[in-house]
C-alpha atoms as a PDB file:
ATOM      1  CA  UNK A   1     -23.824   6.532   5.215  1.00  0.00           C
ATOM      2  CA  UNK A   2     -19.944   5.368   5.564  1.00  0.00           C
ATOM      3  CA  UNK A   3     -18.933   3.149   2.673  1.00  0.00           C
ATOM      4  CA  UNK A   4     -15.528   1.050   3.455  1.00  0.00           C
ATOM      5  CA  UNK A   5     -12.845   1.714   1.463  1.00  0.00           C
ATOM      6  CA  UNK A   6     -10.567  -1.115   0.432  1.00  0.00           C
ATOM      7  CA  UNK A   7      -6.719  -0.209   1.583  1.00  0.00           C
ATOM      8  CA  UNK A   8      -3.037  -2.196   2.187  1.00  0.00           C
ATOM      9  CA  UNK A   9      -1.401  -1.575   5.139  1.00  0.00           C
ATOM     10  CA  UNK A  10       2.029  -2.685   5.606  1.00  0.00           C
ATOM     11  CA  UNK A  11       3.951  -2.678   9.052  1.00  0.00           C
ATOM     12  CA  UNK A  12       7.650  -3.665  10.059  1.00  0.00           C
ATOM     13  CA  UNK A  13      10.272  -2.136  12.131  1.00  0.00           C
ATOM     14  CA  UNK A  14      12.906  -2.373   9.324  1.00  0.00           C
ATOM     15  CA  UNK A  15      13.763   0.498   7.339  1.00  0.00           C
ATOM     16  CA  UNK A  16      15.125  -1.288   4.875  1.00  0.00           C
ATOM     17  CA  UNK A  17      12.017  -3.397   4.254  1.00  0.00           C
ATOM     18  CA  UNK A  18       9.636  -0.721   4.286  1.00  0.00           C
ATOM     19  CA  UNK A  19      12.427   0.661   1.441  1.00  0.00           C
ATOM     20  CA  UNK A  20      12.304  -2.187  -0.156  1.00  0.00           C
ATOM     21  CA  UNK A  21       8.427  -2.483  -0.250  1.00  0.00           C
ATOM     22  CA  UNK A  22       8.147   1.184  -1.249  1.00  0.00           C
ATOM     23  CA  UNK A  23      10.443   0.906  -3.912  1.00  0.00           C
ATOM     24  CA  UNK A  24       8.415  -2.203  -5.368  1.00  0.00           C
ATOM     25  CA  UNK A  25       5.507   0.282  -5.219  1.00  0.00           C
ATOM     26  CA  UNK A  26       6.769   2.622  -6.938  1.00  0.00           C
ATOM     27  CA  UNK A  27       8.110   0.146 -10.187  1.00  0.00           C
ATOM     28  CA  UNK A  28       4.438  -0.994 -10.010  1.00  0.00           C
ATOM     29  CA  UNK A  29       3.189   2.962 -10.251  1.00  0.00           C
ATOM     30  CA  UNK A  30       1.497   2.323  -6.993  1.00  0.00           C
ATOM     31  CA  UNK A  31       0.850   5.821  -4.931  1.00  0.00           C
ATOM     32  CA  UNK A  32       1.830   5.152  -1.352  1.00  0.00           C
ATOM     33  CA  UNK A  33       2.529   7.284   2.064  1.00  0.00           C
ATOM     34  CA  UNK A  34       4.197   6.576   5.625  1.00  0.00           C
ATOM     35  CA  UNK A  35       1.150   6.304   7.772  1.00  0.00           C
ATOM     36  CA  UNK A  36       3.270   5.664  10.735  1.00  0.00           C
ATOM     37  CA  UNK A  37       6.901   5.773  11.007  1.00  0.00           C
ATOM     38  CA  UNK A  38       6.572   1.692  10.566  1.00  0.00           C
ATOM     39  CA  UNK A  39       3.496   1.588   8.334  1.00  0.00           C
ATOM     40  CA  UNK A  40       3.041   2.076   4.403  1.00  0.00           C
ATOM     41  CA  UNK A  41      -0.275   2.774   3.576  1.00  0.00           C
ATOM     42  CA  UNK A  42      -1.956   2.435   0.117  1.00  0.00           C
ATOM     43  CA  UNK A  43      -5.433   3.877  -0.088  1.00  0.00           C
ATOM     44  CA  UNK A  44      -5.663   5.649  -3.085  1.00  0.00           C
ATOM     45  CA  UNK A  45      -8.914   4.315  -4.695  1.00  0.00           C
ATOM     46  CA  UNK A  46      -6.813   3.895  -8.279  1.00  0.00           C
ATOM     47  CA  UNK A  47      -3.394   3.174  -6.585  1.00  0.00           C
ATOM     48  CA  UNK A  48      -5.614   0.018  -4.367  1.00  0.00           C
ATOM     49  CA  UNK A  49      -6.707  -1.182  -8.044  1.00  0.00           C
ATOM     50  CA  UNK A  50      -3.710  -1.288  -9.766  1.00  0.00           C
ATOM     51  CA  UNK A  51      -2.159  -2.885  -6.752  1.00  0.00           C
ATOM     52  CA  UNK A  52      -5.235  -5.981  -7.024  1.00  0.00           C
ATOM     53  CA  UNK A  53      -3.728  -6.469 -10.019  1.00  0.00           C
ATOM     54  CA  UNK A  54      -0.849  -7.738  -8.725  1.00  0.00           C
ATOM     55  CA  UNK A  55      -2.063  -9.373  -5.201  1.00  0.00           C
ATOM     56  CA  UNK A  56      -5.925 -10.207  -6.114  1.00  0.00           C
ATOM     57  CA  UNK A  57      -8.662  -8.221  -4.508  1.00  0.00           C
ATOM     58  CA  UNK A  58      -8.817  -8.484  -0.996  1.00  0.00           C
ATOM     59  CA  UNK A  59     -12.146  -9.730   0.787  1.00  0.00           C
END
């Protein structure tokens, strides 16, 4: 059986966005990675949570 796990992806061609959004992550103590060369990916199951507690859970 697969179970889902919840994860935030974030996209954009700017480098200095995806900066900017990492660095955010990182004041939050949110674990994050480059998926792509455009894409930050959170999926750590405790770095997901402590990110819901800024956004809200996602549905």
């Amino acid at each position: 059986m697969v179970t889902a796990t919840p994860r935030y992806l974030f996209k954009n061609e700017s480098a200095g966005i995806l900066r900017l959004y990492g660095e955010a992550l990182d004041r939050l103590g949110v674990a994050w990675r480059y998926n792509k060369r455009n894409e930050i990916s959170v999926a750590r199951r405790d770095a997901v949570a402590r990110l819901d507690e800024f956004v809200g859970p996602k549905f």
